[in-house]
N, C-alpha and C. Protein backbone atom coordinates (compact mmCIF):
# COMPACT_ATOMS: atom_id res chain seq x y z
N UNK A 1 208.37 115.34 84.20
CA UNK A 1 209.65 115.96 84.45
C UNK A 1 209.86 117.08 83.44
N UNK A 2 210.37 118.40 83.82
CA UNK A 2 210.53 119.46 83.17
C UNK A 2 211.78 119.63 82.96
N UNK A 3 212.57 119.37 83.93
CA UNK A 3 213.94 120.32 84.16
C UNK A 3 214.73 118.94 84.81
N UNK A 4 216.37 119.21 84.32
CA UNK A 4 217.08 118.12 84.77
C UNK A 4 218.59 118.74 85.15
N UNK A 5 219.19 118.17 86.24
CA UNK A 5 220.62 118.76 86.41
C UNK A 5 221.35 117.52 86.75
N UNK A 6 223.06 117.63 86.47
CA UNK A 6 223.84 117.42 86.38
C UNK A 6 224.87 117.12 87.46
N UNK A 7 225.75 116.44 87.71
CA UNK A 7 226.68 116.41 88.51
C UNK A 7 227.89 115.27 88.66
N UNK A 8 229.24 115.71 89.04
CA UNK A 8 230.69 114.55 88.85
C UNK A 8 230.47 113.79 90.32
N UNK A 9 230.78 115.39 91.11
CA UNK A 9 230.63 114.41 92.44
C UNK A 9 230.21 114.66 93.56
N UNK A 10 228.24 114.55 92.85
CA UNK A 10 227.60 114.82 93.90
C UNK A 10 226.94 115.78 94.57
N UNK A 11 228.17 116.88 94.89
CA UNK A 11 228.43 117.80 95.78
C UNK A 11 228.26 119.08 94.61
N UNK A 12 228.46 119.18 93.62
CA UNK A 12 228.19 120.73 92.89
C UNK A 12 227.65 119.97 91.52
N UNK A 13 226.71 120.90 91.27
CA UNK A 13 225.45 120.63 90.13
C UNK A 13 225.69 121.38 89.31
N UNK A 14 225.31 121.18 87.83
CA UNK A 14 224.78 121.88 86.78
C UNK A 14 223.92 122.65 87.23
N UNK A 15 223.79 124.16 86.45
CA UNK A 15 222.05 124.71 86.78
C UNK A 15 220.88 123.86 86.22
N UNK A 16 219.66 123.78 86.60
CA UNK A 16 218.58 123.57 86.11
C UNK A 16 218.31 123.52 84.74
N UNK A 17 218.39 122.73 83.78
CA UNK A 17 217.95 122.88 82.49
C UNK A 17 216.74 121.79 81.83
N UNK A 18 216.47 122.05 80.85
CA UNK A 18 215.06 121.98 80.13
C UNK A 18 215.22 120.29 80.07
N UNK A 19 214.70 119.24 80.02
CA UNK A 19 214.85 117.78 80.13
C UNK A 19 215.12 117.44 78.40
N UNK A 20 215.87 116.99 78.12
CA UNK A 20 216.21 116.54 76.79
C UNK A 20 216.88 115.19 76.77
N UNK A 21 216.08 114.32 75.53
CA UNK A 21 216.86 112.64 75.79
C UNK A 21 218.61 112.56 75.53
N UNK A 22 219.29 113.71 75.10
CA UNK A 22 220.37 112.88 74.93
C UNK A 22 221.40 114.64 75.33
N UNK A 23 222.17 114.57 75.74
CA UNK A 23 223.09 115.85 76.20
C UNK A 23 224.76 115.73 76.37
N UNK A 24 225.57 116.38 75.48
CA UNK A 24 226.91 116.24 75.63
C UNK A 24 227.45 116.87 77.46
N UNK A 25 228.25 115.76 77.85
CA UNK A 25 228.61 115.90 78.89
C UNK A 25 230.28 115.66 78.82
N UNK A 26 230.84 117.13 79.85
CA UNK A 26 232.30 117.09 79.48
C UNK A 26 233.07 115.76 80.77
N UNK A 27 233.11 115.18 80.84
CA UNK A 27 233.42 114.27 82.19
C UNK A 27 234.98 114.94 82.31
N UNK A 28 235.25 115.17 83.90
CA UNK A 28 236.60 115.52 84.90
C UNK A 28 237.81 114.87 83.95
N UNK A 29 239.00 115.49 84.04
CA UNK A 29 240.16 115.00 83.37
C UNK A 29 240.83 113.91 84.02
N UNK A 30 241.40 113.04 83.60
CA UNK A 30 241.94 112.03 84.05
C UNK A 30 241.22 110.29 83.52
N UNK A 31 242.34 109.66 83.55
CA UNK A 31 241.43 108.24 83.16
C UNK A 31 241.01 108.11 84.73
N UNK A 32 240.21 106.77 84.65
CA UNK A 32 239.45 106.38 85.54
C UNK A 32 237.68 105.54 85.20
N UNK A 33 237.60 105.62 86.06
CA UNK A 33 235.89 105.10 86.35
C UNK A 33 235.20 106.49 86.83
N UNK A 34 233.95 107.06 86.21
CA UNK A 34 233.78 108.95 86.56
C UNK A 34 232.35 108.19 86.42
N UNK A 35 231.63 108.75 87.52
CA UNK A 35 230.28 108.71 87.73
C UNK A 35 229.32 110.07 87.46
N UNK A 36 228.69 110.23 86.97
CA UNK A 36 227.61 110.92 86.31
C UNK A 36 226.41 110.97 86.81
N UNK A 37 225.80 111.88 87.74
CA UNK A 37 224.28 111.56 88.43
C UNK A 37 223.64 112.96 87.55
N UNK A 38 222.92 112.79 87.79
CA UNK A 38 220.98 113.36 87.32
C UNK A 38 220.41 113.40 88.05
N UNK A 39 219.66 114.67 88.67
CA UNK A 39 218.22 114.64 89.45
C UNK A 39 217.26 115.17 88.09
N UNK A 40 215.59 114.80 88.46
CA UNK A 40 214.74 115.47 87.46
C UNK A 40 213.88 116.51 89.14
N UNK A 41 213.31 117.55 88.20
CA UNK A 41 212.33 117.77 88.43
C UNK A 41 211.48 118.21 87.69
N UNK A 42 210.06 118.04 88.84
CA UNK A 42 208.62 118.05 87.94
C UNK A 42 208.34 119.70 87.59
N UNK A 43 207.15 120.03 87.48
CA UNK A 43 206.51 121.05 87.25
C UNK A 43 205.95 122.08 88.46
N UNK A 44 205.69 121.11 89.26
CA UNK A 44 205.36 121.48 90.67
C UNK A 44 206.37 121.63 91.71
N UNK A 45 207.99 121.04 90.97
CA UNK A 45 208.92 121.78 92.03
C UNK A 45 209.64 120.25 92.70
N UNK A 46 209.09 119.20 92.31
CA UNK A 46 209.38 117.84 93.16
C UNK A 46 210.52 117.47 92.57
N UNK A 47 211.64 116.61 93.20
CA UNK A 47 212.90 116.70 92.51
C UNK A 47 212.95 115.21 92.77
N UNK A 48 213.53 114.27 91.94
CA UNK A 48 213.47 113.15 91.99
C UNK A 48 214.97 113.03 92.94
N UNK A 49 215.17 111.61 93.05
CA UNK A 49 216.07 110.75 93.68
C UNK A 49 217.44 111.17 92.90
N UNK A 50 218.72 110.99 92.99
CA UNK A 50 220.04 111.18 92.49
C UNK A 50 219.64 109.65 92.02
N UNK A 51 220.21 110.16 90.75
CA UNK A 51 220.57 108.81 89.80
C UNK A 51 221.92 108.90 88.76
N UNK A 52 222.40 107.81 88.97
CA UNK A 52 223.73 107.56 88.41
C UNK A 52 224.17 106.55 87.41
N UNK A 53 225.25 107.32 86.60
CA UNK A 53 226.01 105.76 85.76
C UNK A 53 227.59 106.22 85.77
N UNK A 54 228.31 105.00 85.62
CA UNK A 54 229.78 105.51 85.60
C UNK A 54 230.19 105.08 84.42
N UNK A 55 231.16 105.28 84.01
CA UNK A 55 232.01 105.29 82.72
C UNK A 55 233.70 105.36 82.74
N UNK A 56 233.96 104.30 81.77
CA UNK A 56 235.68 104.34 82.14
C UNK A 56 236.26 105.23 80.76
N UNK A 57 236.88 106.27 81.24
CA UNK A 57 237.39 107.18 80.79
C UNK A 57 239.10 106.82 80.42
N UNK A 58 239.24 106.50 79.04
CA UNK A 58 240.87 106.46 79.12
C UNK A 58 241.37 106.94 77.68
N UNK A 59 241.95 108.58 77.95
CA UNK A 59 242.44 109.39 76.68
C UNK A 59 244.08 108.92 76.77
N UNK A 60 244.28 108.67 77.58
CA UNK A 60 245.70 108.36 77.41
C UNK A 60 246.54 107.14 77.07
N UNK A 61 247.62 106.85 76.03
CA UNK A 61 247.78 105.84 75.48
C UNK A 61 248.70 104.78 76.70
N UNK A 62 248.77 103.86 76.27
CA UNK A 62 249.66 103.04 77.26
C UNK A 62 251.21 103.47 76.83
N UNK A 63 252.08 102.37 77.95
CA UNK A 63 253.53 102.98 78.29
C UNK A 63 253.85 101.54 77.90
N UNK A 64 255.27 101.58 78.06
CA UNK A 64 255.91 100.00 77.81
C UNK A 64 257.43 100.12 77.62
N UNK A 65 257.89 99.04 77.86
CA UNK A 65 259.17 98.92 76.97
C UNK A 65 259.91 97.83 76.11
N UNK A 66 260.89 96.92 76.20
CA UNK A 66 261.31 96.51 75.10
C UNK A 66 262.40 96.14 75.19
N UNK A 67 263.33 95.24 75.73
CA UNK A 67 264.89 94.72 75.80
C UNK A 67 265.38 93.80 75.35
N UNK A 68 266.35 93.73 74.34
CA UNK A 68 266.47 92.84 73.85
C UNK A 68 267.80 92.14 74.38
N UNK A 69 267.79 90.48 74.18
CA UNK A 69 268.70 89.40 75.23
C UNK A 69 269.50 90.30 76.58
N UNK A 70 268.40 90.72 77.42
CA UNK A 70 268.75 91.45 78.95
C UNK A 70 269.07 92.24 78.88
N UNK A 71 269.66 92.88 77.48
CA UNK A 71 270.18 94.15 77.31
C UNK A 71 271.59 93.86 76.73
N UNK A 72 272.28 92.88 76.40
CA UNK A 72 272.71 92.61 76.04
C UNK A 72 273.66 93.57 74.69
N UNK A 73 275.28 93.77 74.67
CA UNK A 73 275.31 94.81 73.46
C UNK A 73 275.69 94.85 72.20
N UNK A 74 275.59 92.72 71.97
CA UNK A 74 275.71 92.19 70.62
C UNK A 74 275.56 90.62 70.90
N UNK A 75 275.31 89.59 69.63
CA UNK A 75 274.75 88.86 69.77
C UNK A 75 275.71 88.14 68.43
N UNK A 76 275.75 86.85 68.38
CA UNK A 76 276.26 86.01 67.21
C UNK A 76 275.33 85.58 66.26
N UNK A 77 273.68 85.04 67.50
CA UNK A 77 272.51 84.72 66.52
C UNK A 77 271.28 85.62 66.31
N UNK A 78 270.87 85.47 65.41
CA UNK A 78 269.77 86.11 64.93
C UNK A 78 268.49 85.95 65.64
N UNK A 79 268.47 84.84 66.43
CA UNK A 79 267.27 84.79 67.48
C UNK A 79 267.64 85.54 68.81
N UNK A 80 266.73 85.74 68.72
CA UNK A 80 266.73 87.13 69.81
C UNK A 80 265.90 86.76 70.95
N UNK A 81 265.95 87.16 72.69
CA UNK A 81 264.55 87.05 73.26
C UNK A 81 264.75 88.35 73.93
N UNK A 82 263.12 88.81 73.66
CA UNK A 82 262.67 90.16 73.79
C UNK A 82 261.93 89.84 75.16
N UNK A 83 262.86 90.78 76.18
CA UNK A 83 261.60 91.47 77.52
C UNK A 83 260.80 92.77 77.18
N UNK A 84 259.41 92.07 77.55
CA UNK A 84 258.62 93.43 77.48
C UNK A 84 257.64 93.86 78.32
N UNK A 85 257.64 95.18 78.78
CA UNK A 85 256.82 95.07 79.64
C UNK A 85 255.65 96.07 79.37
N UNK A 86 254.38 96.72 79.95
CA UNK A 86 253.56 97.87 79.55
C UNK A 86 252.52 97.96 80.86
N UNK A 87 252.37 99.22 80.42
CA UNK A 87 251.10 99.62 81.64
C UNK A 87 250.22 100.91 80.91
N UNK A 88 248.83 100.63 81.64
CA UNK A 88 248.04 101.81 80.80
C UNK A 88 247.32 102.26 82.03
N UNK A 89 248.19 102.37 83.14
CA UNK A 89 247.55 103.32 84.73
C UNK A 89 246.18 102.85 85.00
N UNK A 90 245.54 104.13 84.92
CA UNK A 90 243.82 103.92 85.27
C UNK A 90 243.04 103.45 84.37
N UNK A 91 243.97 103.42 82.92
CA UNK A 91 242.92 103.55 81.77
C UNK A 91 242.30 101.80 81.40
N UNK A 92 241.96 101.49 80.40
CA UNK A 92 241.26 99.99 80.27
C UNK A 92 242.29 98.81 80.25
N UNK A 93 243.38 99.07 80.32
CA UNK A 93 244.03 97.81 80.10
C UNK A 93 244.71 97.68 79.16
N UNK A 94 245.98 97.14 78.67
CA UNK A 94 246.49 97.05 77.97
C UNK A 94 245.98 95.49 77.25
N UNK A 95 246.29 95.26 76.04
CA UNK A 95 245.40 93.97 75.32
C UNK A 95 246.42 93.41 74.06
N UNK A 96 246.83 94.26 73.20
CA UNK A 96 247.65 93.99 72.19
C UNK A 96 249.25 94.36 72.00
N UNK A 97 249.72 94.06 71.26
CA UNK A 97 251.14 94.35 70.86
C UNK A 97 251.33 94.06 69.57
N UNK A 98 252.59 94.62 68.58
CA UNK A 98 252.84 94.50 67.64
C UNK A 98 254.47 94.53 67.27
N UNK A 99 255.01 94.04 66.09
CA UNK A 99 256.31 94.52 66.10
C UNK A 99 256.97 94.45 64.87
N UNK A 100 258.11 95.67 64.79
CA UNK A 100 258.60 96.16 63.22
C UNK A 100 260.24 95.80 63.55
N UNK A 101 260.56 95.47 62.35
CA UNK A 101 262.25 95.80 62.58
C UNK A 101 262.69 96.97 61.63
N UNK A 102 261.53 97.34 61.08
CA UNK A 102 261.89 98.46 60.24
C UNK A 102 261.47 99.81 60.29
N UNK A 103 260.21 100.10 60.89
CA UNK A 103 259.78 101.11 62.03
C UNK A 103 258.80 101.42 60.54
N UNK A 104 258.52 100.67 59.41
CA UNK A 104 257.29 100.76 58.63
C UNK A 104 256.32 99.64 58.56
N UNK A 105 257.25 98.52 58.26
CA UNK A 105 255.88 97.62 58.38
C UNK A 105 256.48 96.44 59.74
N UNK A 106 254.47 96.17 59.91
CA UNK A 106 254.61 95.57 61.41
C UNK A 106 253.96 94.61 61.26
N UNK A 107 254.29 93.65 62.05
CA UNK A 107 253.14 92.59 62.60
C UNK A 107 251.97 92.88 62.93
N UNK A 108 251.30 91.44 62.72
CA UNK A 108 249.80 91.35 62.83
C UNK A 108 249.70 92.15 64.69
N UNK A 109 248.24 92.64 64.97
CA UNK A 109 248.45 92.62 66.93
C UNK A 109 248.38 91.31 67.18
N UNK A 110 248.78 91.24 68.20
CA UNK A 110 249.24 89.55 69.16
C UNK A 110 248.97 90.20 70.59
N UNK A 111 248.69 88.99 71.06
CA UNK A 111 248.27 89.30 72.31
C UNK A 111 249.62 89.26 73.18
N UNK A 112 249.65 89.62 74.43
CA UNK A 112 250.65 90.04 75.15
C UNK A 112 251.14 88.63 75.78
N UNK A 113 252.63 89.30 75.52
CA UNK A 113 254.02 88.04 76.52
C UNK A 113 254.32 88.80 77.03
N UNK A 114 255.04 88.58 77.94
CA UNK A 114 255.93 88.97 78.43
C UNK A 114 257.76 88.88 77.79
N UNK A 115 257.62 87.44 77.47
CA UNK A 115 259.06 87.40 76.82
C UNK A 115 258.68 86.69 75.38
N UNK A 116 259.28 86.85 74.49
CA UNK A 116 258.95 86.53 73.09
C UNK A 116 260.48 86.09 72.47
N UNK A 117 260.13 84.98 71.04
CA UNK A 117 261.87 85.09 70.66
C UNK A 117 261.32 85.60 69.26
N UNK A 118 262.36 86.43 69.01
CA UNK A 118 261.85 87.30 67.86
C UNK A 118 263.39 87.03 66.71
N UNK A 119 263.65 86.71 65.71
CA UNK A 119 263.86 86.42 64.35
C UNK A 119 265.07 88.15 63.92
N UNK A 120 265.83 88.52 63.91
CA UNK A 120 266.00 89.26 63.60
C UNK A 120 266.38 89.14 62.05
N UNK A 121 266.12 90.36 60.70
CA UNK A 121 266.34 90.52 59.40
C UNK A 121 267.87 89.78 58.80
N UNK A 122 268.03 89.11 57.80
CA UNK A 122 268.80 88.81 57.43
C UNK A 122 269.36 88.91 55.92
N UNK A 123 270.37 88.91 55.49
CA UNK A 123 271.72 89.98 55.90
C UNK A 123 270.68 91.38 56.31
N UNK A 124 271.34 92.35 56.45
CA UNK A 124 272.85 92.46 57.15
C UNK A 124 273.02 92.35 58.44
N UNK A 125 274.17 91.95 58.87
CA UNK A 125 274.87 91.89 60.05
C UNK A 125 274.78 93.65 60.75
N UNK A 126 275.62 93.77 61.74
CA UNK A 126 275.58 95.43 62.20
C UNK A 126 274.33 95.16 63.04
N UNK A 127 274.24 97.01 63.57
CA UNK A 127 273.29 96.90 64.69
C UNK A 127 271.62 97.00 63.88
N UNK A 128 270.82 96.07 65.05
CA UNK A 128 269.40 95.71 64.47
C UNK A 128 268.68 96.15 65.11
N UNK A 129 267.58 97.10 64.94
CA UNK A 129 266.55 97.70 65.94
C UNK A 129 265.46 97.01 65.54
N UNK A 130 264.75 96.25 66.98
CA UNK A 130 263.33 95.89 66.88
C UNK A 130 262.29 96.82 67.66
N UNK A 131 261.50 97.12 67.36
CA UNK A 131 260.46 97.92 67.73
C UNK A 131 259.24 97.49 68.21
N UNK A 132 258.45 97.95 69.08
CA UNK A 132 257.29 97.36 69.54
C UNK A 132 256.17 98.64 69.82
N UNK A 133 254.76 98.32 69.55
CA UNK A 133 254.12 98.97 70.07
C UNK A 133 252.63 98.40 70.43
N UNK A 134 252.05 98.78 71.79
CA UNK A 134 250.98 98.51 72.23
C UNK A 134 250.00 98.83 72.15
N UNK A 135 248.79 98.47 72.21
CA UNK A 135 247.26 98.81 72.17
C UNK A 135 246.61 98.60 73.14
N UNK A 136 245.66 99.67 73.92
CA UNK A 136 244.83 99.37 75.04
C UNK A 136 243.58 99.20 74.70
N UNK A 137 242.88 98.88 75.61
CA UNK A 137 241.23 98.16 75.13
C UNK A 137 240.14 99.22 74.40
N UNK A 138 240.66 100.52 75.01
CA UNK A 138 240.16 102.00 74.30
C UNK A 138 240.43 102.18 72.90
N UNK A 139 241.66 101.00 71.92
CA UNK A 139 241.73 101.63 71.00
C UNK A 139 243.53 102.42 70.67
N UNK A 140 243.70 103.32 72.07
CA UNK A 140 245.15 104.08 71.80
C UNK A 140 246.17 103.18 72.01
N UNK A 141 247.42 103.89 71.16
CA UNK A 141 248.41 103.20 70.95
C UNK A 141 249.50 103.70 71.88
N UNK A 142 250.39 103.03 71.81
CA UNK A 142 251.91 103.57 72.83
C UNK A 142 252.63 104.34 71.78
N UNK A 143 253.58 105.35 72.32
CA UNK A 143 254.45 105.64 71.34
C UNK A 143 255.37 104.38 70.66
N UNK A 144 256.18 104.12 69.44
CA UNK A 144 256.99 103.22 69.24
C UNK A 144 258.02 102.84 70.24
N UNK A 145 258.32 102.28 70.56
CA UNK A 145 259.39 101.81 71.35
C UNK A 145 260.30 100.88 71.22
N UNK A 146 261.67 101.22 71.26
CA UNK A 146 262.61 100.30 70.61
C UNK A 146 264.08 100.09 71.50
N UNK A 147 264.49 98.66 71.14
CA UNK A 147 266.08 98.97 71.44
C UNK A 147 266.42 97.90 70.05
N UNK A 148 267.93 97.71 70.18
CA UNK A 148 268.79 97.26 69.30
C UNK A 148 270.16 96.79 69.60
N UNK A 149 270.52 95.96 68.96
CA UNK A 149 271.92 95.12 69.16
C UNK A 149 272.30 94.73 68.52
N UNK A 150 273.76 94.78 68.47
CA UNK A 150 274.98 94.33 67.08
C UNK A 150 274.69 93.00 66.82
N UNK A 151 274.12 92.71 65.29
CA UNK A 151 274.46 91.20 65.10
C UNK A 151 275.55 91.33 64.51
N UNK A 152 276.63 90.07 65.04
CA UNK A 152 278.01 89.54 64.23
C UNK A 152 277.87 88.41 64.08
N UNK A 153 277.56 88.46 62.54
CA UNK A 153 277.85 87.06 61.29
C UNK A 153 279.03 86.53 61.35
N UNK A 154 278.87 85.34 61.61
CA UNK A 154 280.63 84.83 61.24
C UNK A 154 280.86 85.15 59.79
């Protein structure tokens, strides 16, 4: 094999270039599953079979959100239960979560609930923001995401 070309889908090729073991390839925008074929040819002009591999592509971070007791717009106790929900579209999946009440330091990742009872800081009373953020199997994170509600201390 002399010469090797390229292709997303199929239908339009790279030009002809020199056969080399390893080559940066820009793959189509978007997450997903993106397939990658290769033909070779020889010296004499013979072009091998289409050959392929796919790859899951995911630059984009996951989404989610975060409600605390239903939405609720104050509370007497400090236990809290958090709805949460997330999605990461085409990309690998969402896998982890984490959470701050101070928007510096966070919890260990934990794997995903849906509903959680979460502890809010004590003193002070007044409104309490808990924060959450997710991790997909790629690695990226969600933006922070938060809500909050009046605790009243007797």
């Amino acid at each position: 094999m002399t010469l090797m070309r390229f292709s997303d889908d199929g239908a339009h090729w790279t030009l002809w270039e020199p056969v080399s073991a390893t080559r940066p390839h820009t793959l189509p925008a978007g997450d997903g599953y993106h397939t990658v074929r290769v033909q070779f040819r020889d010296a004499v002009g013979n072009v091998s079979d289409r050959l392929n591999d796919y790859v899951l592509l995911d630059a984009n971070p996951p989404t989610g959100t975060i409600v605390i007791n239903g939405g609720a717009a104050s509370t007497k106790d400090p236990e809290v239960a958090l709805s949460l929900t997330w999605a990461d579209g085409a990309g690998s999946g969402v896998s982890r979560m984490r959470f701050s009440d101070n928007g510096s330091t966070w919890t260990a990742w934990e794997p995903l609930q849906a509903t959680k009872t979460h502890t809010l800081p004590l003193p002070p009373g007044g409104y309490q923001t808990v924060r959450v953020q997710y991790r997909d199997n790629a690695g990226n994170y969600s933006a922070r995401l938060s809500d909050y509600i009046r605790l009243d201390l007797p």
